[in-house]
C-alpha atoms as a PDB file:
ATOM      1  CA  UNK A   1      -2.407  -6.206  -1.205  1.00  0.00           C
ATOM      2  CA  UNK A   2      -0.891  -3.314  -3.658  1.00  0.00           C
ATOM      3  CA  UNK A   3      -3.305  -2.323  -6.421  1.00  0.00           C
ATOM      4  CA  UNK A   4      -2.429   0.471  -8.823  1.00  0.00           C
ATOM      5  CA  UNK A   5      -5.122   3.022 -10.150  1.00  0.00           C
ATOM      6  CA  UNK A   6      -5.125   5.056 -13.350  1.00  0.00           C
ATOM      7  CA  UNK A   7      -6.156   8.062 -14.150  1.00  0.00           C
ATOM      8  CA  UNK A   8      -4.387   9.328 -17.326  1.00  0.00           C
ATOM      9  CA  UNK A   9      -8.314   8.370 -19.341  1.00  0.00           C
ATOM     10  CA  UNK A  10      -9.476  11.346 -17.906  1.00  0.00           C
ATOM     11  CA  UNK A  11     -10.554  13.968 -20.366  1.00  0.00           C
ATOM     12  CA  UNK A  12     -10.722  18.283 -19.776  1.00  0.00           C
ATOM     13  CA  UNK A  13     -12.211  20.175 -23.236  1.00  0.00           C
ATOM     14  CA  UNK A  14     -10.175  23.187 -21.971  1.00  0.00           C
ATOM     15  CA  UNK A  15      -6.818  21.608 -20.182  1.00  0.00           C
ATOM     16  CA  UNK A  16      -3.982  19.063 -21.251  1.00  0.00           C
ATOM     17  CA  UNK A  17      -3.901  16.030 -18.899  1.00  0.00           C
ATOM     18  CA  UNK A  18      -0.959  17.498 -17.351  1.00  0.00           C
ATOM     19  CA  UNK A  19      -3.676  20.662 -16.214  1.00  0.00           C
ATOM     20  CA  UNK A  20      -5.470  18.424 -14.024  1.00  0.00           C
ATOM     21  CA  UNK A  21      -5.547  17.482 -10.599  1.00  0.00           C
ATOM     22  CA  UNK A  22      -6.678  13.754  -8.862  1.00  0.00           C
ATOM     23  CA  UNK A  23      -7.604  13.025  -5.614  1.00  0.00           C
ATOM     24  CA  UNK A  24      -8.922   9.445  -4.664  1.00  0.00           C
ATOM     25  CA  UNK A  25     -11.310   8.200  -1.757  1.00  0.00           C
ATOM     26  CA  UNK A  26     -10.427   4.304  -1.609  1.00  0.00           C
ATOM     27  CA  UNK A  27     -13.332   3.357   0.791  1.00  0.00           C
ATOM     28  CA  UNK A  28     -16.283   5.969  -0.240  1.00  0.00           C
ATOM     29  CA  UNK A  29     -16.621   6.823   3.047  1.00  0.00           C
ATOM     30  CA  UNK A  30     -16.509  10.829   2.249  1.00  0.00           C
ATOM     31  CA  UNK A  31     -13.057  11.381   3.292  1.00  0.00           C
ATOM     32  CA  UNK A  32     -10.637  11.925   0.858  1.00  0.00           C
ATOM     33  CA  UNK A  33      -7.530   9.615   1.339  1.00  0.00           C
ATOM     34  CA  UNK A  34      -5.193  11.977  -1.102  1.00  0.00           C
ATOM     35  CA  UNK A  35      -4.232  15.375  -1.358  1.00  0.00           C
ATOM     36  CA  UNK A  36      -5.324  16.883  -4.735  1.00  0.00           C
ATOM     37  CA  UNK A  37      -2.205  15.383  -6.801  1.00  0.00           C
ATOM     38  CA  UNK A  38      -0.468  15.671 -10.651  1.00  0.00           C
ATOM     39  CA  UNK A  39       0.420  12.308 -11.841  1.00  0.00           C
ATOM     40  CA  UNK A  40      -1.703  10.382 -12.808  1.00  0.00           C
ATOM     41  CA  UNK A  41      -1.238   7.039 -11.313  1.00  0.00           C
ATOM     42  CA  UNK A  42      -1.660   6.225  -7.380  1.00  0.00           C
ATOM     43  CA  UNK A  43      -1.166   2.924  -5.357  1.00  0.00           C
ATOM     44  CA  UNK A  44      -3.463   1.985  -2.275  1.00  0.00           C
ATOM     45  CA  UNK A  45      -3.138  -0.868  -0.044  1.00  0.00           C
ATOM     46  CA  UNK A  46      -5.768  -2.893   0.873  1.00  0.00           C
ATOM     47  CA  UNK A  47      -5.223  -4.977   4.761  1.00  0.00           C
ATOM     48  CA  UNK A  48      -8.320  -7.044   4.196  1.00  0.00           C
ATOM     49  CA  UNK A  49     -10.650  -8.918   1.782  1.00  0.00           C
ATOM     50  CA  UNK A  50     -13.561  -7.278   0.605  1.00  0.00           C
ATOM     51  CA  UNK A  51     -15.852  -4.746  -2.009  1.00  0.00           C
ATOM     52  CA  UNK A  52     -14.674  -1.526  -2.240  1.00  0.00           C
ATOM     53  CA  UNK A  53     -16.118   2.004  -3.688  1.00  0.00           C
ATOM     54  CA  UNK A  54     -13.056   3.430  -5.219  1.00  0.00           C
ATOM     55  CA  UNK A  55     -14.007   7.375  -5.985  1.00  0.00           C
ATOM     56  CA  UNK A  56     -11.622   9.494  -8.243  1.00  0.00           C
ATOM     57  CA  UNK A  57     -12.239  13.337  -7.923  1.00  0.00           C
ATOM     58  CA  UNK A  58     -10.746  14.956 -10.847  1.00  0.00           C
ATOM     59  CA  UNK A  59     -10.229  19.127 -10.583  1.00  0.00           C
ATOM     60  CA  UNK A  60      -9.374  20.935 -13.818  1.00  0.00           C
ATOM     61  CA  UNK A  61      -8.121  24.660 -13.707  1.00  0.00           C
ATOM     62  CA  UNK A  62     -11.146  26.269 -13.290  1.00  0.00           C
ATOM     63  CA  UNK A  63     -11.468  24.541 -10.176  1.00  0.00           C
ATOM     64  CA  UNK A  64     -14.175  22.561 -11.946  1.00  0.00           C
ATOM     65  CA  UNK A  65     -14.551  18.836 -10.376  1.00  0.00           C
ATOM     66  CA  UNK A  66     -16.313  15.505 -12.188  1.00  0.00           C
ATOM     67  CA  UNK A  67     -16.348  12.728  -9.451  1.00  0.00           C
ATOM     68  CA  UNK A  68     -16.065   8.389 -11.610  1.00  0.00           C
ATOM     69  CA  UNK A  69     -16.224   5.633  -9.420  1.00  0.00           C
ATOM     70  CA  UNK A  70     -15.579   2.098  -9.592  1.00  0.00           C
ATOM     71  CA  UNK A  71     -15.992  -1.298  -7.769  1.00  0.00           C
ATOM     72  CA  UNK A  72     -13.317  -3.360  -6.711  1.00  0.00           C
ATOM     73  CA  UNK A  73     -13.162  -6.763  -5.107  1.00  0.00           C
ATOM     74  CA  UNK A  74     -10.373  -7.528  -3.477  1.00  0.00           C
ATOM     75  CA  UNK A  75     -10.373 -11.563  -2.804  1.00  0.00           C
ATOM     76  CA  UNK A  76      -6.864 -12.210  -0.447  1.00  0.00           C
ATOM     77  CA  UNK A  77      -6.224 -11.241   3.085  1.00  0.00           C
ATOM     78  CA  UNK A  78      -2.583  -9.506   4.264  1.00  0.00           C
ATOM     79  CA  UNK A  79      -1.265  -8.513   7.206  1.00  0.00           C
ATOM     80  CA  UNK A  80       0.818  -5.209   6.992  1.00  0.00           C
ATOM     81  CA  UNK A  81       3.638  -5.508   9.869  1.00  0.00           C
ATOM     82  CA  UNK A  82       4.265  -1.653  10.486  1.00  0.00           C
ATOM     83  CA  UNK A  83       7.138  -2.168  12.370  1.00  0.00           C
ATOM     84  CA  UNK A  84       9.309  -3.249   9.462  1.00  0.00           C
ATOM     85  CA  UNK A  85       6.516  -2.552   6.320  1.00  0.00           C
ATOM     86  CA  UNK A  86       6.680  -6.569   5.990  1.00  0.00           C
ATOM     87  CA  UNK A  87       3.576  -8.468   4.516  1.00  0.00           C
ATOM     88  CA  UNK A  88       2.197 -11.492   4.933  1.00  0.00           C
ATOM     89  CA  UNK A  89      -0.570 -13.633   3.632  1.00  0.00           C
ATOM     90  CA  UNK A  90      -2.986 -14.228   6.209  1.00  0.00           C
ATOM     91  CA  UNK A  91      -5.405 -17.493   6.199  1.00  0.00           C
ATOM     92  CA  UNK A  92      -8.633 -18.639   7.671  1.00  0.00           C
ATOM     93  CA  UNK A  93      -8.847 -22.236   8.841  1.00  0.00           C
ATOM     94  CA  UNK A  94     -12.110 -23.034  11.048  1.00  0.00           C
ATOM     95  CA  UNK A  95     -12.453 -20.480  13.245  1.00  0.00           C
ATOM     96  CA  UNK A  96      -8.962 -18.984  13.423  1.00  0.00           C
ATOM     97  CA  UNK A  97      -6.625 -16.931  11.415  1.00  0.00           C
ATOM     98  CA  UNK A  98      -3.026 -17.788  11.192  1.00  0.00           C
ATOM     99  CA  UNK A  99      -0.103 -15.641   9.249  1.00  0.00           C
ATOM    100  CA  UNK A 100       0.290 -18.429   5.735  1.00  0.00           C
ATOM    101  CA  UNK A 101       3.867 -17.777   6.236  1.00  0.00           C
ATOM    102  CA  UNK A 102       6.371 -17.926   9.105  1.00  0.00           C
ATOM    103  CA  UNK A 103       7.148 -14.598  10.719  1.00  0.00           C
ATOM    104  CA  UNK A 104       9.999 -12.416   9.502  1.00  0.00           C
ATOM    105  CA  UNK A 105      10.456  -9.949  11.758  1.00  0.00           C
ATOM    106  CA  UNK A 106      14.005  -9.124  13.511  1.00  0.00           C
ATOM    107  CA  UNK A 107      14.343  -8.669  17.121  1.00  0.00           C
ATOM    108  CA  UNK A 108      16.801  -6.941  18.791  1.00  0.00           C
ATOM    109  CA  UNK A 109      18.387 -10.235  20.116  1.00  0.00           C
ATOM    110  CA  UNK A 110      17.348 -13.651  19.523  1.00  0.00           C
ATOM    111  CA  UNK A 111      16.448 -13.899  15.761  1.00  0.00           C
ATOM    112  CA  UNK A 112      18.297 -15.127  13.134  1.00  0.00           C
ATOM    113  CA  UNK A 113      18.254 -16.448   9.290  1.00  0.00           C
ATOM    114  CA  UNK A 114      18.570 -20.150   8.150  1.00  0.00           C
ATOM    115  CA  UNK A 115      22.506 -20.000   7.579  1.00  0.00           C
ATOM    116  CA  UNK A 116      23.010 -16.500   8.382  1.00  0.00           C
ATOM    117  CA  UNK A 117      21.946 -15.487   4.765  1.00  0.00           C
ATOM    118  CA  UNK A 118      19.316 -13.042   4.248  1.00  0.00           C
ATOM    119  CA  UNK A 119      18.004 -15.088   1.492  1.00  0.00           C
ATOM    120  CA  UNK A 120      16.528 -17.115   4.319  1.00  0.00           C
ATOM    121  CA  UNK A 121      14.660 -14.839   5.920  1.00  0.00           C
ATOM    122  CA  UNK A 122      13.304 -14.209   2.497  1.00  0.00           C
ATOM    123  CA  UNK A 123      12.458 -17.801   1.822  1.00  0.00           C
ATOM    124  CA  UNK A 124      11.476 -19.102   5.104  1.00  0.00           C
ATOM    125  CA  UNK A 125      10.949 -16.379   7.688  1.00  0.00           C
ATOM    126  CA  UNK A 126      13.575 -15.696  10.915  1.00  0.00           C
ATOM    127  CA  UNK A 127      14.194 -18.569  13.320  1.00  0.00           C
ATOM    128  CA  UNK A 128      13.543 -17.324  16.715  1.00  0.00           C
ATOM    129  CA  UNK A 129      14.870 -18.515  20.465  1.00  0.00           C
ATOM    130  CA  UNK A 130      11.972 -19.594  22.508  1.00  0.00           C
ATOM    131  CA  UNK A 131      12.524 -15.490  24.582  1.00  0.00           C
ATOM    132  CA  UNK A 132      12.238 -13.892  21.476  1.00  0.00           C
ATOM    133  CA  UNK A 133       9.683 -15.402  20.158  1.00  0.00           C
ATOM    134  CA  UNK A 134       7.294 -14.466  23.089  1.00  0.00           C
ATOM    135  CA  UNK A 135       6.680 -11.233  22.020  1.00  0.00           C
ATOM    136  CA  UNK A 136       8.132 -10.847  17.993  1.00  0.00           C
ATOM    137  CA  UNK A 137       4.355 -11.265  16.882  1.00  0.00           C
ATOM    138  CA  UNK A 138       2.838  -7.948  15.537  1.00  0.00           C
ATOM    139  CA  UNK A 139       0.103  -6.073  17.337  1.00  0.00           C
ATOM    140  CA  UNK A 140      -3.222  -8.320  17.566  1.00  0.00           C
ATOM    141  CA  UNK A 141      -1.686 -11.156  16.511  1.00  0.00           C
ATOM    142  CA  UNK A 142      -0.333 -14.121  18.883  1.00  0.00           C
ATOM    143  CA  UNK A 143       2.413 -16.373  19.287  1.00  0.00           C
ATOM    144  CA  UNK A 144       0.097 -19.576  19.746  1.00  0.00           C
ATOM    145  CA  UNK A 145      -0.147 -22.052  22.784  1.00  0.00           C
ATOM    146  CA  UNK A 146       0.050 -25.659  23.017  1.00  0.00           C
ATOM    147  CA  UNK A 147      -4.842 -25.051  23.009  1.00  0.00           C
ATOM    148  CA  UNK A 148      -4.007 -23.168  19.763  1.00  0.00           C
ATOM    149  CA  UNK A 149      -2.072 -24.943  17.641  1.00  0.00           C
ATOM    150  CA  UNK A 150      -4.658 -28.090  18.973  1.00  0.00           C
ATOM    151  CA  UNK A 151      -7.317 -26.236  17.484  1.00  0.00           C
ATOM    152  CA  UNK A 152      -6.078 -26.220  14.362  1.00  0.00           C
ATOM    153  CA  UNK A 153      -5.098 -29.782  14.533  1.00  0.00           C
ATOM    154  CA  UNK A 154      -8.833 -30.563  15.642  1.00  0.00           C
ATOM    155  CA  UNK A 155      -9.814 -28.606  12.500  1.00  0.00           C
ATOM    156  CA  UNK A 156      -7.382 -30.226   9.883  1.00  0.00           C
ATOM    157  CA  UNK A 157      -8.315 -33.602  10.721  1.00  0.00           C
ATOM    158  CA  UNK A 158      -6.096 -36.829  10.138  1.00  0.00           C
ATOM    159  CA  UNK A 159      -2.768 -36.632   8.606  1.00  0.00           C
ATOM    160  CA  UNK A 160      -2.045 -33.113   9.820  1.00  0.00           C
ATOM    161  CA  UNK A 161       1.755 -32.965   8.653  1.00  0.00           C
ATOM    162  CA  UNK A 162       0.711 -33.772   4.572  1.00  0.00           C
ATOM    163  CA  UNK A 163      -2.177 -31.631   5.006  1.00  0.00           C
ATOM    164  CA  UNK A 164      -0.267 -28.364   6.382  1.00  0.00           C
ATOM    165  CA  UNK A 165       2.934 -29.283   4.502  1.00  0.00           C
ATOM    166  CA  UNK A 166       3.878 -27.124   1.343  1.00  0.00           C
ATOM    167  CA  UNK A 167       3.796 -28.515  -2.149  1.00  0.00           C
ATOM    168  CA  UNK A 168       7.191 -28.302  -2.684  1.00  0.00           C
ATOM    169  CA  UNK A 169      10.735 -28.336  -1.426  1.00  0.00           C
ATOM    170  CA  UNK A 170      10.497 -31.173   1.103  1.00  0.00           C
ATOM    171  CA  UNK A 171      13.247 -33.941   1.002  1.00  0.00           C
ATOM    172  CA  UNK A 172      12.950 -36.753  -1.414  1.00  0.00           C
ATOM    173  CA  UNK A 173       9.855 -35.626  -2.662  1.00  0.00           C
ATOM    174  CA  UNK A 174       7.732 -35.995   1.000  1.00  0.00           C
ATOM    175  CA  UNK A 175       6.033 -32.460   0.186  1.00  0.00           C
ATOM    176  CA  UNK A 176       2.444 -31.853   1.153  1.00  0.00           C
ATOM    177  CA  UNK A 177      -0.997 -31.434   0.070  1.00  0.00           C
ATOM    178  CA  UNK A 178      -0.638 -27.700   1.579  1.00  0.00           C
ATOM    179  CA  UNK A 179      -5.128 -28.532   1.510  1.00  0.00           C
ATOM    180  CA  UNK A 180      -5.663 -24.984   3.633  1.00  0.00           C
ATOM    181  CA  UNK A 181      -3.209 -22.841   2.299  1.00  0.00           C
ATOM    182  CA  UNK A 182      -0.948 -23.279   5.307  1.00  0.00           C
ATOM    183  CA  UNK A 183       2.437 -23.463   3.355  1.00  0.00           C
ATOM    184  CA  UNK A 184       4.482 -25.046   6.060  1.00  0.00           C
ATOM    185  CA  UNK A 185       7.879 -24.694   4.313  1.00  0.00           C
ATOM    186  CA  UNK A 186      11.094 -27.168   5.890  1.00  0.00           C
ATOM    187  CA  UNK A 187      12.822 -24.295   7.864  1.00  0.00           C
ATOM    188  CA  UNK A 188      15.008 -26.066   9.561  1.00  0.00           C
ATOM    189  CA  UNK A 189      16.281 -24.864  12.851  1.00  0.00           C
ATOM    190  CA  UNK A 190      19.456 -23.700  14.931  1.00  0.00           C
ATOM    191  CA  UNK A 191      21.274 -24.991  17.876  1.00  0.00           C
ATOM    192  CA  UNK A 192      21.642 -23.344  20.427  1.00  0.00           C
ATOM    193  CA  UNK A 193      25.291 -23.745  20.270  1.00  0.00           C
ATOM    194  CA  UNK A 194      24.906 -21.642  17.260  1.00  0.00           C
ATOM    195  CA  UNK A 195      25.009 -24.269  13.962  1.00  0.00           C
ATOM    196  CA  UNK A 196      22.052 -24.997  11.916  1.00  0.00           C
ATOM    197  CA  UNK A 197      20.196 -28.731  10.784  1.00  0.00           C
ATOM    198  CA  UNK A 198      20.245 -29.927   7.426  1.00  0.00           C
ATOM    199  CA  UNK A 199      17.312 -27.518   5.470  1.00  0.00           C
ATOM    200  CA  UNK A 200      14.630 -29.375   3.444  1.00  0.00           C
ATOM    201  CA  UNK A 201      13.502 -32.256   6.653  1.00  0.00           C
ATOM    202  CA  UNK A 202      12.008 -30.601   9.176  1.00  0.00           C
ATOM    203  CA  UNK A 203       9.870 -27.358  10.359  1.00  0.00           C
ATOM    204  CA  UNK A 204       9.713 -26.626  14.313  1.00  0.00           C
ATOM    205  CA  UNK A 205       7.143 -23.934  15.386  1.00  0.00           C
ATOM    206  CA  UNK A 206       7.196 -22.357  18.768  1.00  0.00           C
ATOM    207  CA  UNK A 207       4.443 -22.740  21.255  1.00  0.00           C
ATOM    208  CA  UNK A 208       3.890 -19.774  24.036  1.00  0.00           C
ATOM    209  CA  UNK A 209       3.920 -22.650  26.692  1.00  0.00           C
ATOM    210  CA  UNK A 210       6.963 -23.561  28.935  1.00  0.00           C
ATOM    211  CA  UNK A 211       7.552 -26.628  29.596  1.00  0.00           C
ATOM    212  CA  UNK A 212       9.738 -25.818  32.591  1.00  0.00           C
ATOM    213  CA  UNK A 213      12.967 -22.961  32.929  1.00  0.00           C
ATOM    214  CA  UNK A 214      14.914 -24.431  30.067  1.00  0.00           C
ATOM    215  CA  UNK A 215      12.494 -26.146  27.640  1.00  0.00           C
ATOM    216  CA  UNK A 216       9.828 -24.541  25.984  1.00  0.00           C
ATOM    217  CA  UNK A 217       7.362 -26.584  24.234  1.00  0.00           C
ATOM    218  CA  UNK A 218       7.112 -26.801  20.048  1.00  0.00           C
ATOM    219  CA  UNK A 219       5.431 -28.797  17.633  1.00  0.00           C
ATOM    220  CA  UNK A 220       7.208 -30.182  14.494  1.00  0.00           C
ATOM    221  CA  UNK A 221       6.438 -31.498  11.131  1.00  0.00           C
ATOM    222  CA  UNK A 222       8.580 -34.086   9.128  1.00  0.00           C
ATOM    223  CA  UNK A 223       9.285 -35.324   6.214  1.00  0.00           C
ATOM    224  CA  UNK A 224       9.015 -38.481   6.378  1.00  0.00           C
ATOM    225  CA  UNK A 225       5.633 -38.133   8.917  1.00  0.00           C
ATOM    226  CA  UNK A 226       2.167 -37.923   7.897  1.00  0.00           C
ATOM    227  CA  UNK A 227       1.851 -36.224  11.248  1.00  0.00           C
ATOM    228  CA  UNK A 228       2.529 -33.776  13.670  1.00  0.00           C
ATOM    229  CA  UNK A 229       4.953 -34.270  16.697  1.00  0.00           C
ATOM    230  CA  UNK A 230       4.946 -32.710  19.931  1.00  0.00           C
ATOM    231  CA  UNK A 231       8.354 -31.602  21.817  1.00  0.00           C
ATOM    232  CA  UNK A 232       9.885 -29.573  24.641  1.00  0.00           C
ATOM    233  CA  UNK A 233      13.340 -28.894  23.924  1.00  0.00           C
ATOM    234  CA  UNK A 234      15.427 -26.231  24.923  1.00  0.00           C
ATOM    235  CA  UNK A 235      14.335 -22.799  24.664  1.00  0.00           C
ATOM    236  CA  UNK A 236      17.851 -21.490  22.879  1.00  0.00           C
ATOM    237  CA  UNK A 237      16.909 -23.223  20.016  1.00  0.00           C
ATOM    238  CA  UNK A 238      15.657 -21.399  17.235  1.00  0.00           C
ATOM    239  CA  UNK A 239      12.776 -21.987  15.591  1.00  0.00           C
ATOM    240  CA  UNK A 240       9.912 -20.747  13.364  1.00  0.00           C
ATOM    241  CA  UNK A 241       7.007 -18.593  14.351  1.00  0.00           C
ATOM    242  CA  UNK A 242       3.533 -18.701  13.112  1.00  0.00           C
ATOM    243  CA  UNK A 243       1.330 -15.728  14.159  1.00  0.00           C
ATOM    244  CA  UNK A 244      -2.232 -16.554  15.302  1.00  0.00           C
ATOM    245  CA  UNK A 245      -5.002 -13.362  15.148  1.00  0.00           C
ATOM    246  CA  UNK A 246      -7.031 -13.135  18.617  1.00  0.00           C
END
């Protein structure tokens, strides 16, 4: 997460605000995270949740330096993607850690937006052939197997598909409960002839496991299902992807 820190409150008896100089330390861990800078307002992001020591050096033109310090808490957990400066909520059910939205990273072949539209990829990640898929996850994060995703299952309980569904934007009103913070949105999918479902029914997610050389195995959630289905269908299909941390 983004936060933005202020220093235009600080105060010289000798030198204008404009005088001063600000360097910050975001962690106090004794190394400054700044160069010694002249405006007055900085932005820091944070990749996990936690308490931090923020410390503000300020430098007037003396060379004179006052060190303030505050605590911040910072309650939600994103992943940073460096490869494309994409972020993503990140969740904790049970034991595991799964990306709280679908994956929207584009490979070089094999990826593709609801429609062709960009919107898509804003709204509901990339759809991804089984190929791609395989290896579009970030560094230490996973695409998860067929054990994975029947962890989380385990851990959710009864009436999996209402429980990981979103709260809105499911077809005639079928959304879910979204309990953990999953946010499974209705994706859709493409052929692999190249058209695309109907949006608003259905979300297919990738497993790593092949089924054999032309199916790869997936997991989908309905509308009109309480549930969760199991399916191996053909690996040019694309689908979401759900990142799992190991």
């Amino acid at each position: 997460m983004i936060y933005s820190f202020d220093a235009s409150e600080s105060y010289d008896e000798q030198d204008s605000l404009t005088q001063l100089r600000f360097r910050w330390d975001w962690e106090s861990d004794g190394r400054w995270d700044t160069d010694w800078l002249k405006v007055t307002v900085c932005e820091h992001r944070f990749l996990k949740s936690g308490v931090y020591q923020i410390d503000l050096q300020v430098m007037d033109s003396d060379g004179a330096m006052t060190i303030y310090f505050e605590f911040l808490e910072v309650d939600e957990f994103f992943l940073l993607d460096l490869r494309d400066e994409k972020e993503y909520r990140i969740i904790q059910i049970g034991t595991q850690f799964w990306m709280a939205e679908n994956l929207s990273y584009e490979t070089y072949t094999g990826s593709w937006c609801y429609n062709d539209l960009i919107e898509n990829c804003t709204k509901y990640g990339r759809l991804y052939d089984w190929d791609a898929a395989q290896n579009a996850c970030p560094s230490g994060w996973k695409l998860p197997d067929n054990d994975d995703w029947n962890f989380l299952f385990n851990t959710v309980g009864d009436r999996v598909g209402d429980k990981l569904r979103s709260t809105s934007g499911w077809n005639s009103g079928h959304n879910g409960s979204d309990t953990y913070g999953f946010n499974a949105k209705p994706s859709s999918f493409r052929h692999d002839y190249g058209s695309y479902s109907t949006t608003d029914s259905y979300a297919y997610f990738w497993s790593a496991d092949s089924y054999n050389d032309d199916m790869g195995w997936s997991w989908l959630l309905a509308y009109n299902s309480s549930d969760i289905e199991q399916k191996y269908l053909k690996k040019g299909n694309a689908f979401s992807i759900r990142c799992l941390r190991y």
